[in-house]
C-alpha atoms as a PDB file:
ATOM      1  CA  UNK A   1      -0.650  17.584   1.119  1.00  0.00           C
ATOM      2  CA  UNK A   2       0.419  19.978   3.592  1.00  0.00           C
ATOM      3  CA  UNK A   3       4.112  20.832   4.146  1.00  0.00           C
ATOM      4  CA  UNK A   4       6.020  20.388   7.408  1.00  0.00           C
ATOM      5  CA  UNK A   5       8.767  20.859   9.164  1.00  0.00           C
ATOM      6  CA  UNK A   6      10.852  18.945  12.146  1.00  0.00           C
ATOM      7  CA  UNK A   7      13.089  20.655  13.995  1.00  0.00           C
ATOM      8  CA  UNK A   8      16.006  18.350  15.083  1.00  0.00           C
ATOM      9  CA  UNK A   9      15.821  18.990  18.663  1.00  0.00           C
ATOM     10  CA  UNK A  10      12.159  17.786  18.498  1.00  0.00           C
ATOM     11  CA  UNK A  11      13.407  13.682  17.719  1.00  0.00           C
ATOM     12  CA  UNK A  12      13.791  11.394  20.726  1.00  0.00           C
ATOM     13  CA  UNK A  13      17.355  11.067  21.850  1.00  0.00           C
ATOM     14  CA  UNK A  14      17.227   6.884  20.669  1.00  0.00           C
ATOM     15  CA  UNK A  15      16.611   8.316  16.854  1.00  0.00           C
ATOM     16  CA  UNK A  16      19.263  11.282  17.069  1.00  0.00           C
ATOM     17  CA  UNK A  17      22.051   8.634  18.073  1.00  0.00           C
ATOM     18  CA  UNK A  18      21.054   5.968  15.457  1.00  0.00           C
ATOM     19  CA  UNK A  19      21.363   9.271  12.758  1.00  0.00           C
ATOM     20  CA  UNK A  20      24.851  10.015  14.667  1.00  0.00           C
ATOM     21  CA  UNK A  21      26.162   6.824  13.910  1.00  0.00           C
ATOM     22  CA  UNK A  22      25.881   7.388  10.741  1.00  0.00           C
ATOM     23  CA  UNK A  23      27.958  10.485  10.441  1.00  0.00           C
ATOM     24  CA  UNK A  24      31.007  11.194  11.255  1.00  0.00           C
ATOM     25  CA  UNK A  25      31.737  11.283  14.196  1.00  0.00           C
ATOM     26  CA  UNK A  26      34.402  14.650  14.478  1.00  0.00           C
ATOM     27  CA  UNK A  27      32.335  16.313  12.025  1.00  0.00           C
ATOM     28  CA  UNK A  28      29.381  15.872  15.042  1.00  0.00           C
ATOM     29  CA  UNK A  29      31.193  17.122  17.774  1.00  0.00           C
ATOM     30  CA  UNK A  30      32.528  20.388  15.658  1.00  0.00           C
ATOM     31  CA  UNK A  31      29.317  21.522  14.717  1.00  0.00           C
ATOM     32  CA  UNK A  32      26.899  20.380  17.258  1.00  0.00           C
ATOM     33  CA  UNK A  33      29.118  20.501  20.471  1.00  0.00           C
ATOM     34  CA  UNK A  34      28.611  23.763  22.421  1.00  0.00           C
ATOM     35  CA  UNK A  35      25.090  24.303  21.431  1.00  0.00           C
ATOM     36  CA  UNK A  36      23.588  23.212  24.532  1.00  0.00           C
ATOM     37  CA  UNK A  37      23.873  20.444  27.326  1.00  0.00           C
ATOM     38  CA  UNK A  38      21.860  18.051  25.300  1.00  0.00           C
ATOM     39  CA  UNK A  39      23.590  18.276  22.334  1.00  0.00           C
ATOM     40  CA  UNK A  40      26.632  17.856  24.152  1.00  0.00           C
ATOM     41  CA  UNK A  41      25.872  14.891  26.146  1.00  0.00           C
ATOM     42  CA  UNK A  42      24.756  13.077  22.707  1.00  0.00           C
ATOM     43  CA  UNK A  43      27.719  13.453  20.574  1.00  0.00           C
ATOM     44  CA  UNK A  44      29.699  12.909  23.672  1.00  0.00           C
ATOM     45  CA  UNK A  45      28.177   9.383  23.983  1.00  0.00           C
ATOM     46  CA  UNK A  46      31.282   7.099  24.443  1.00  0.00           C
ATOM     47  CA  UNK A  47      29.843   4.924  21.729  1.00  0.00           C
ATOM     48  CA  UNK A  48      30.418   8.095  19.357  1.00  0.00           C
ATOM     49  CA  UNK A  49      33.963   9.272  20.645  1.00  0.00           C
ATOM     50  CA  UNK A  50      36.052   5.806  21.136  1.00  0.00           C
ATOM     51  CA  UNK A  51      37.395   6.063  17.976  1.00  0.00           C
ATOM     52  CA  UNK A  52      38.811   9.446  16.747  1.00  0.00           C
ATOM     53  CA  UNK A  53      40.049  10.326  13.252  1.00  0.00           C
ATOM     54  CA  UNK A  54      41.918  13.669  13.050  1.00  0.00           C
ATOM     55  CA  UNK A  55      43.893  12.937   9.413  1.00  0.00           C
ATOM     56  CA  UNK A  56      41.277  15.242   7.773  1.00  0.00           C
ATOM     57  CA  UNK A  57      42.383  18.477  10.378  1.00  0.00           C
ATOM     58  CA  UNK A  58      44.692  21.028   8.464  1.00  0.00           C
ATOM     59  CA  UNK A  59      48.118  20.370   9.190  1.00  0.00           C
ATOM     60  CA  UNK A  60      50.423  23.145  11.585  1.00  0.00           C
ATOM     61  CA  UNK A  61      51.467  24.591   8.307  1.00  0.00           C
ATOM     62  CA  UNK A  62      47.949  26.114   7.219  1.00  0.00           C
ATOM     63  CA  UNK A  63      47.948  29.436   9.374  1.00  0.00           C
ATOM     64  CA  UNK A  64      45.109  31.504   8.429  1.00  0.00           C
ATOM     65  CA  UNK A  65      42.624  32.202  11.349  1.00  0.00           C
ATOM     66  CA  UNK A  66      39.390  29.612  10.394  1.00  0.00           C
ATOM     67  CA  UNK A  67      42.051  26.826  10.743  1.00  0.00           C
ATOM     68  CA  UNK A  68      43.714  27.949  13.670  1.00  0.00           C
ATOM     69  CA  UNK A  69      40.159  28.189  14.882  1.00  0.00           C
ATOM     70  CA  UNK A  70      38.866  24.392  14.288  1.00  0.00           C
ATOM     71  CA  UNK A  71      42.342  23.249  15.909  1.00  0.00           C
ATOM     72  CA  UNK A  72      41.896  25.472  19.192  1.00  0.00           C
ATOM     73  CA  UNK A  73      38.604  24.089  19.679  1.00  0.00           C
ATOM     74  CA  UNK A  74      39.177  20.354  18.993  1.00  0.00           C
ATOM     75  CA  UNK A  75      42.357  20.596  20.860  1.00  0.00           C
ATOM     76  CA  UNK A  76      41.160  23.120  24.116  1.00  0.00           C
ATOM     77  CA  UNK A  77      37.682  22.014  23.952  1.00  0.00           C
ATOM     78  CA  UNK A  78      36.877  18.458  22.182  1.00  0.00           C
ATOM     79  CA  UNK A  79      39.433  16.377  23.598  1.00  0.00           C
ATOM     80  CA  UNK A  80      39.399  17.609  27.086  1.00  0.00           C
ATOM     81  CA  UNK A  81      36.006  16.586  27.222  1.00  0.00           C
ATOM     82  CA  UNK A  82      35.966  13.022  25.560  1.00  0.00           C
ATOM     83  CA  UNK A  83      39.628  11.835  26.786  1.00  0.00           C
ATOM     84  CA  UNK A  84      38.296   9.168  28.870  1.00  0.00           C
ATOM     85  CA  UNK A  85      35.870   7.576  25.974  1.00  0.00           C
ATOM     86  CA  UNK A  86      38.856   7.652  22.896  1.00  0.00           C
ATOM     87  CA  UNK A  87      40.178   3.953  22.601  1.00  0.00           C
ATOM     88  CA  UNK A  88      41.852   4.443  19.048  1.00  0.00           C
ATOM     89  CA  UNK A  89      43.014   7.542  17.516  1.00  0.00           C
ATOM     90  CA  UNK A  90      44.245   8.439  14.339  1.00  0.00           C
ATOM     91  CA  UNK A  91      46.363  11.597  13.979  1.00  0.00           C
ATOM     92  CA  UNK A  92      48.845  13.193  11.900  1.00  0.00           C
ATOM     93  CA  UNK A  93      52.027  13.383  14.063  1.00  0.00           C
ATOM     94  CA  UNK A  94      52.542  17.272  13.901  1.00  0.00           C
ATOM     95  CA  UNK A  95      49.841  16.781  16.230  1.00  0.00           C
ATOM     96  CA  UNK A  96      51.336  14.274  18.587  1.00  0.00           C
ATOM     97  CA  UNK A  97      51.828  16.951  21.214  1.00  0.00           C
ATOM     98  CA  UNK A  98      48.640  18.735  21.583  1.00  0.00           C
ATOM     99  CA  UNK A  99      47.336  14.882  21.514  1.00  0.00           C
ATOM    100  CA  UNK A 100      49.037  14.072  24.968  1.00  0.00           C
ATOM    101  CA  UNK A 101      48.328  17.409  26.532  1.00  0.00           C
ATOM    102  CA  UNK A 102      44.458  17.665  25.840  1.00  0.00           C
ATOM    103  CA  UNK A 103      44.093  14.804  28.034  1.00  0.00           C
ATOM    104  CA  UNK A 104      45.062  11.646  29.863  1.00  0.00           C
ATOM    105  CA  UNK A 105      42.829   9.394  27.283  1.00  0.00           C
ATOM    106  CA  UNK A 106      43.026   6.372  30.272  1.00  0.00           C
ATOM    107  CA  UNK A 107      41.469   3.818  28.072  1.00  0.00           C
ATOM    108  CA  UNK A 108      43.656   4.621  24.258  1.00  0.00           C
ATOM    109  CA  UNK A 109      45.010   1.017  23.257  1.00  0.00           C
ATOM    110  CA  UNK A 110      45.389   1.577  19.793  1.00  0.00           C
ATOM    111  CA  UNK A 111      47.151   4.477  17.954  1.00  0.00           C
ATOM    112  CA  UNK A 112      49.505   4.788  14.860  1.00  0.00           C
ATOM    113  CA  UNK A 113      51.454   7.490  16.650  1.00  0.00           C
ATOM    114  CA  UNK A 114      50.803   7.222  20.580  1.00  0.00           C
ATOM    115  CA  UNK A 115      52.307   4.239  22.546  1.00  0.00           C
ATOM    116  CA  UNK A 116      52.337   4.552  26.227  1.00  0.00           C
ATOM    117  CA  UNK A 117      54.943   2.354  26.261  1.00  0.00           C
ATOM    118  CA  UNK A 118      57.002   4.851  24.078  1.00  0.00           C
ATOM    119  CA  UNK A 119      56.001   7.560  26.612  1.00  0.00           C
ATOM    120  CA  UNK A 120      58.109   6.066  29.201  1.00  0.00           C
ATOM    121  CA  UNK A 121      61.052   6.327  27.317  1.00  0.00           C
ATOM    122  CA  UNK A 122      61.115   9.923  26.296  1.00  0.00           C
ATOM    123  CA  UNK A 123      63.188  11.662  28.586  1.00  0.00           C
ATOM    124  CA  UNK A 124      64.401  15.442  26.443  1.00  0.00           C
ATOM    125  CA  UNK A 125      61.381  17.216  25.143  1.00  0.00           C
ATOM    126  CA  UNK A 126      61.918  20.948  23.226  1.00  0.00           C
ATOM    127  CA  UNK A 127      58.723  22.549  22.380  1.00  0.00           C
ATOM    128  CA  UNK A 128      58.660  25.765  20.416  1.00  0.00           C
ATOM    129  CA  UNK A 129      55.241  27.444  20.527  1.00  0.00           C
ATOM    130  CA  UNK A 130      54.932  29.822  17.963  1.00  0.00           C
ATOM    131  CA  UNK A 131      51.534  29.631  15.906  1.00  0.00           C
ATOM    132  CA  UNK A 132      49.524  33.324  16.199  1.00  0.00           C
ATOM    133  CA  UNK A 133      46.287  32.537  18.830  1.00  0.00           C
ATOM    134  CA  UNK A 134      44.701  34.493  21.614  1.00  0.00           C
ATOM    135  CA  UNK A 135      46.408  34.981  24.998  1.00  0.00           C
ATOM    136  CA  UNK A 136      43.278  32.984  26.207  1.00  0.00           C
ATOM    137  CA  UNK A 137      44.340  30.150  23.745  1.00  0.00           C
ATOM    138  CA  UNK A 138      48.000  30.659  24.857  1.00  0.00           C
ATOM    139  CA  UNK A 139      46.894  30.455  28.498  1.00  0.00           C
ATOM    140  CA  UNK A 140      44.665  27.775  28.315  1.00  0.00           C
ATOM    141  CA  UNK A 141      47.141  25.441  26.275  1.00  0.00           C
ATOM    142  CA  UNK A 142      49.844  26.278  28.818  1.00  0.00           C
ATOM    143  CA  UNK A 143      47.570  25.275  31.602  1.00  0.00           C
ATOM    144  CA  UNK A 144      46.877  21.788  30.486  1.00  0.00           C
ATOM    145  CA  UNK A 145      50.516  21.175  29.716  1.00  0.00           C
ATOM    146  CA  UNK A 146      51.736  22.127  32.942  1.00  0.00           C
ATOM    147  CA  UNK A 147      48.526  19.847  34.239  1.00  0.00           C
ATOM    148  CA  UNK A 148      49.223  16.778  31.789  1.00  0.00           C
ATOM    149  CA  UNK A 149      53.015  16.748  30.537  1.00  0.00           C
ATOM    150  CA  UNK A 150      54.783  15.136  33.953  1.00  0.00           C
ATOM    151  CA  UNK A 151      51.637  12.698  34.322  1.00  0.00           C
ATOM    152  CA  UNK A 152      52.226  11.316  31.034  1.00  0.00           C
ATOM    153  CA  UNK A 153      55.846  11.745  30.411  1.00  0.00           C
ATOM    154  CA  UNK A 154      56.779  10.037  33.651  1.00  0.00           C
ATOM    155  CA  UNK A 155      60.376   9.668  32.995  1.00  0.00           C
ATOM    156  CA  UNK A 156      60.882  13.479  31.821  1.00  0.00           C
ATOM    157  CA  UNK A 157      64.227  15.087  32.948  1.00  0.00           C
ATOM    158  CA  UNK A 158      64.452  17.483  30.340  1.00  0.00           C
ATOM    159  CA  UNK A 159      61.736  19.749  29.244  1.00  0.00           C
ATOM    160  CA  UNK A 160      62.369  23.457  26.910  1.00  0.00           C
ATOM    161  CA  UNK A 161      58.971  24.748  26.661  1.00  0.00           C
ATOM    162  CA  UNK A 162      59.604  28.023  24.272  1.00  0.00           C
ATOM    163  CA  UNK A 163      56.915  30.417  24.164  1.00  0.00           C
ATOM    164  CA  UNK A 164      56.467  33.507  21.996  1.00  0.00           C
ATOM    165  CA  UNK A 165      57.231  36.505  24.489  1.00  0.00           C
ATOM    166  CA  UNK A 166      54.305  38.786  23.089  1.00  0.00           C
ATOM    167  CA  UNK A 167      51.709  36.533  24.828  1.00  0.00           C
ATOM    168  CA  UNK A 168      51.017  37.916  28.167  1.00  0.00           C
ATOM    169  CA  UNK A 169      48.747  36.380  30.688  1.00  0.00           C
ATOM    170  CA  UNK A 170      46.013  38.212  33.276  1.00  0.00           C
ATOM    171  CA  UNK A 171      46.558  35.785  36.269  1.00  0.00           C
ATOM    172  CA  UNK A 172      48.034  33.012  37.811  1.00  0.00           C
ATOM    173  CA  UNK A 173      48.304  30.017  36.030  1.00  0.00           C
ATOM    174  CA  UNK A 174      48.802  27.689  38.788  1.00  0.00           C
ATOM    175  CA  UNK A 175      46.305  29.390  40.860  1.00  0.00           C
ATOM    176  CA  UNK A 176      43.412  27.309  42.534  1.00  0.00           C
ATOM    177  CA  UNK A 177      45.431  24.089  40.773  1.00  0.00           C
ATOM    178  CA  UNK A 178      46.378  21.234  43.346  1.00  0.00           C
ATOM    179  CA  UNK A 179      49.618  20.978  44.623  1.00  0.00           C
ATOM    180  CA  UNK A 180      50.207  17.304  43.000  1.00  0.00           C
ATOM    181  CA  UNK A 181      50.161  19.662  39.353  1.00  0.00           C
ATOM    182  CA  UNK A 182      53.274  19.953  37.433  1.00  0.00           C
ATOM    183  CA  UNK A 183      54.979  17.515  40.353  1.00  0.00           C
ATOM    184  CA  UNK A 184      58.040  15.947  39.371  1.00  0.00           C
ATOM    185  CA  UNK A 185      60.494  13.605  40.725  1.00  0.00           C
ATOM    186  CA  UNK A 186      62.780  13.085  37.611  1.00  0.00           C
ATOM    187  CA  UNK A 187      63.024  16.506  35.776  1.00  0.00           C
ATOM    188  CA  UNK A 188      66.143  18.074  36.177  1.00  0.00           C
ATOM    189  CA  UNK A 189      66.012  21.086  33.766  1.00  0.00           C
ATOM    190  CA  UNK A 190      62.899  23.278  33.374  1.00  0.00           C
ATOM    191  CA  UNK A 191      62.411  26.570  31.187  1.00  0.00           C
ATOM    192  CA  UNK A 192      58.357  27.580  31.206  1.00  0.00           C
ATOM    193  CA  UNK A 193      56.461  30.464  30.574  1.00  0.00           C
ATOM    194  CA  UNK A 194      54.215  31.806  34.104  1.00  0.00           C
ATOM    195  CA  UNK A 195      52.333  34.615  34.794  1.00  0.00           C
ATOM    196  CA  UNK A 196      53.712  36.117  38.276  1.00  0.00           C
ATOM    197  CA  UNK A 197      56.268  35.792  41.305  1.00  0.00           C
ATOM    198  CA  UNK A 198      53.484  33.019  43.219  1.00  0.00           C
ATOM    199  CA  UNK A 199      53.733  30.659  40.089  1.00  0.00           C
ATOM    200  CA  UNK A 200      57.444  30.485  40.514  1.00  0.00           C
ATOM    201  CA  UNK A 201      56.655  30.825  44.323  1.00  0.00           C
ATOM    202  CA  UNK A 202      54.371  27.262  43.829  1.00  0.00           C
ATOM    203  CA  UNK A 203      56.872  25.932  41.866  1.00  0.00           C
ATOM    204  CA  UNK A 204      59.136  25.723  44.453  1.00  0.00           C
ATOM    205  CA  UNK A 205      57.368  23.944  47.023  1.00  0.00           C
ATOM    206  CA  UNK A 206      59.048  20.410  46.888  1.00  0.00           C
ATOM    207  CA  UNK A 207      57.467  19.350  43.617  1.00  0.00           C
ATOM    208  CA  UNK A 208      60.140  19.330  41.578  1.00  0.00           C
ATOM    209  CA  UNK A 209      62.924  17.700  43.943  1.00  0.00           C
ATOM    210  CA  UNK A 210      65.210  16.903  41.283  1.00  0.00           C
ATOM    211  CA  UNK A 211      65.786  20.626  39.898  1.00  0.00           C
ATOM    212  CA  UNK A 212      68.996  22.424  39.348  1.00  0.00           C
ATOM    213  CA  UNK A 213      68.455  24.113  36.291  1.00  0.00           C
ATOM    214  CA  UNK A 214      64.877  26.538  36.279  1.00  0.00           C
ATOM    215  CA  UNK A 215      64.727  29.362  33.549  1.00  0.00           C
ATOM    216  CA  UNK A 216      61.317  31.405  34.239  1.00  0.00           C
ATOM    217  CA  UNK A 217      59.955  33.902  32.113  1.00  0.00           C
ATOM    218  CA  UNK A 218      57.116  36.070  34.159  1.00  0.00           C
ATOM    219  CA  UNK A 219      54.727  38.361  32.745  1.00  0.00           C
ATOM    220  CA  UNK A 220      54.915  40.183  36.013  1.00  0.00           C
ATOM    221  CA  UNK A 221      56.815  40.377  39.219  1.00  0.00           C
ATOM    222  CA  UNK A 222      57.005  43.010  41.908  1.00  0.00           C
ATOM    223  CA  UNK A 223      60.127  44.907  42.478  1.00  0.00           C
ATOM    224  CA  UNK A 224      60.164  43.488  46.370  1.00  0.00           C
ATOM    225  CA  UNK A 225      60.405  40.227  45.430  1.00  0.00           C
ATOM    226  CA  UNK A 226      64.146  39.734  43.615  1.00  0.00           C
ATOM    227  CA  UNK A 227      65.219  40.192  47.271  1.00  0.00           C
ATOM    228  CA  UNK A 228      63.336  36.986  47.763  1.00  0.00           C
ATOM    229  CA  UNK A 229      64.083  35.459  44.480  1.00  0.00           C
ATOM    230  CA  UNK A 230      68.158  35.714  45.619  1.00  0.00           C
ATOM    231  CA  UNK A 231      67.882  34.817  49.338  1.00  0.00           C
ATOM    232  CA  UNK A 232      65.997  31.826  48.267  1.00  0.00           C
ATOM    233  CA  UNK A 233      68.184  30.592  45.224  1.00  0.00           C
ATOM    234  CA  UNK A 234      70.182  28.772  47.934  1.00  0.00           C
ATOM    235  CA  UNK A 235      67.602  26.813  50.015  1.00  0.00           C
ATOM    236  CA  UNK A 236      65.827  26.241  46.940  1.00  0.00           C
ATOM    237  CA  UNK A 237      69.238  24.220  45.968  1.00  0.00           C
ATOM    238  CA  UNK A 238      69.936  25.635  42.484  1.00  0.00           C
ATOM    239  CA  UNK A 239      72.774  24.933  40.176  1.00  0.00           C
ATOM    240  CA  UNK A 240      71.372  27.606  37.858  1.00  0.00           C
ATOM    241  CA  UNK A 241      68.440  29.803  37.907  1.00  0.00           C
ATOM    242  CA  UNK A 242      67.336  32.582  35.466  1.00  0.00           C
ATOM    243  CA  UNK A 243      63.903  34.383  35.206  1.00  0.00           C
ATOM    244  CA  UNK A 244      62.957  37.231  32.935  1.00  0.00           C
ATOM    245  CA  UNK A 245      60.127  39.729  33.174  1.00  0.00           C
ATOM    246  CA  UNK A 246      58.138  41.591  30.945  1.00  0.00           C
ATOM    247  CA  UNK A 247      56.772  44.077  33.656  1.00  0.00           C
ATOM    248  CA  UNK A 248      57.988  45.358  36.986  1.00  0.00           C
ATOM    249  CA  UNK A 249      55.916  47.509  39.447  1.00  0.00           C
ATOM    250  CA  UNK A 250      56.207  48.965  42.935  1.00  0.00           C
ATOM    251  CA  UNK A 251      53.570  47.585  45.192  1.00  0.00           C
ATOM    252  CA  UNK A 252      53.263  48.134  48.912  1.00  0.00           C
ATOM    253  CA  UNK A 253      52.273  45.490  51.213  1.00  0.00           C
ATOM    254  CA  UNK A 254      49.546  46.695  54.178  1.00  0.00           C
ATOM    255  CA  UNK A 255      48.375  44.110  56.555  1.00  0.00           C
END
């Protein structure tokens, strides 16, 4: 009798999915997600992703890089990309925040630990960032919580978002984002992390109406712009307002 082999990739899609089914399901989407479009689009099937199970992940107190790893990439890359499918989750609640900010998860009904209608009702949120990832990491998880946190926390008037000041960032983070991101009508107090002058710049637009107290710490700013930053502290209606910068450079403006 003659040996063979079958490479997975060879099966029909119908076959793969009825093996899927039988797996589970995060186990799938760790290994097998990222490996190419197909692959992706199979163990992305909603009928695969609308229940979610993350009790097995390694808790926030397990700091060695593999771990930090298989979090960053269920939490930065997973999630974001099956949100809209989950319909019950099940998560260890040192994860609740990383939950709400990988996505907006429009159709979650069940969950031991997420209740929209306990969302409403948070109004003070403190967030200390401090596990050891890549400025990359650091950038990207900043970027979906200034994209997700006043969507989802609708009622938010307080919000201390307290990041690590080694992490520095190599552009904007609000650049090319739509104007409706990180728009607030209840939040009265704000400390964030941003990369330059036109994040604090975009900030200040009208989005956040409600404002008085903004504490800003920039990776960069230009020595030109504190002129702006105290001729504008006025129209920009400020009770208190306090920025600090890692790095300050001379740049001349040419038309």
């Amino acid at each position: 009798m003659n040996n063979s082999t079958v490479n997975i990739l060879d099966l029909p899609d119908e076959i793969l999915l009825n093996i899927f089914k039988t797996l589970n399901n995060m186990d799938l989407l760790y290994s097998l997600f990222g490996i190419n479009k197909r692959l992706d689009n199979m163990v992305c099937d909603i009928n695969l992703t609308r229940s979610i199970n993350l009790m097995m992940l390694p808790s926030n107190r397990a700091i060695d890089w593999r771990t930090s790893t298989i979090r960053d990439r269920i939490f930065m890359q997973l999630l974001p990309r099956i949100h809209n499918n989950v319909e019950c989750f099940t998560v260890q609640g040192c994860f609740f925040l990383r939950v709400l900010l990988a996505g907006n998860y429009p159709n979650l009904h069940e969950s031991p630990f997420i209740h929209t209608s306990f969302l409403h009702q948070i109004t003070d949120l403190a967030v200390r960032i401090s596990d050891k990832i890549t400025n990359e990491s650091m950038e990207t998880l900043l970027i979906g919580i200034y994209k997700n946190i006043f969507t989802i926390l609708t009622n938010l008037k307080y919000l201390d978002l307290n990041v690590n000041d080694t992490y520095a960032f190599g552009k904007s983070l609000l650049k090319g984002l739509p104007s409706n991101i990180c728009c607030s009508s209840s939040i009265v107090h704000l400390r964030i992390k941003m990369n330059n002058f036109e994040d604090f710049l975009s900030l200040m637009d009208g989005r956040l109406s409600q404002l008085h107290t903004f504490i800003i710490d920039l990776d960069y700013i230009y020595d030109t712009c504190y002129a702006a930053l105290r001729f504008n502290r006025r129209r920009f209606n400020m009770r208190y307002l306090s920025s600090s910068v890692l790095n300050i450079a001379v740049k001349n403006h040419r038309e």
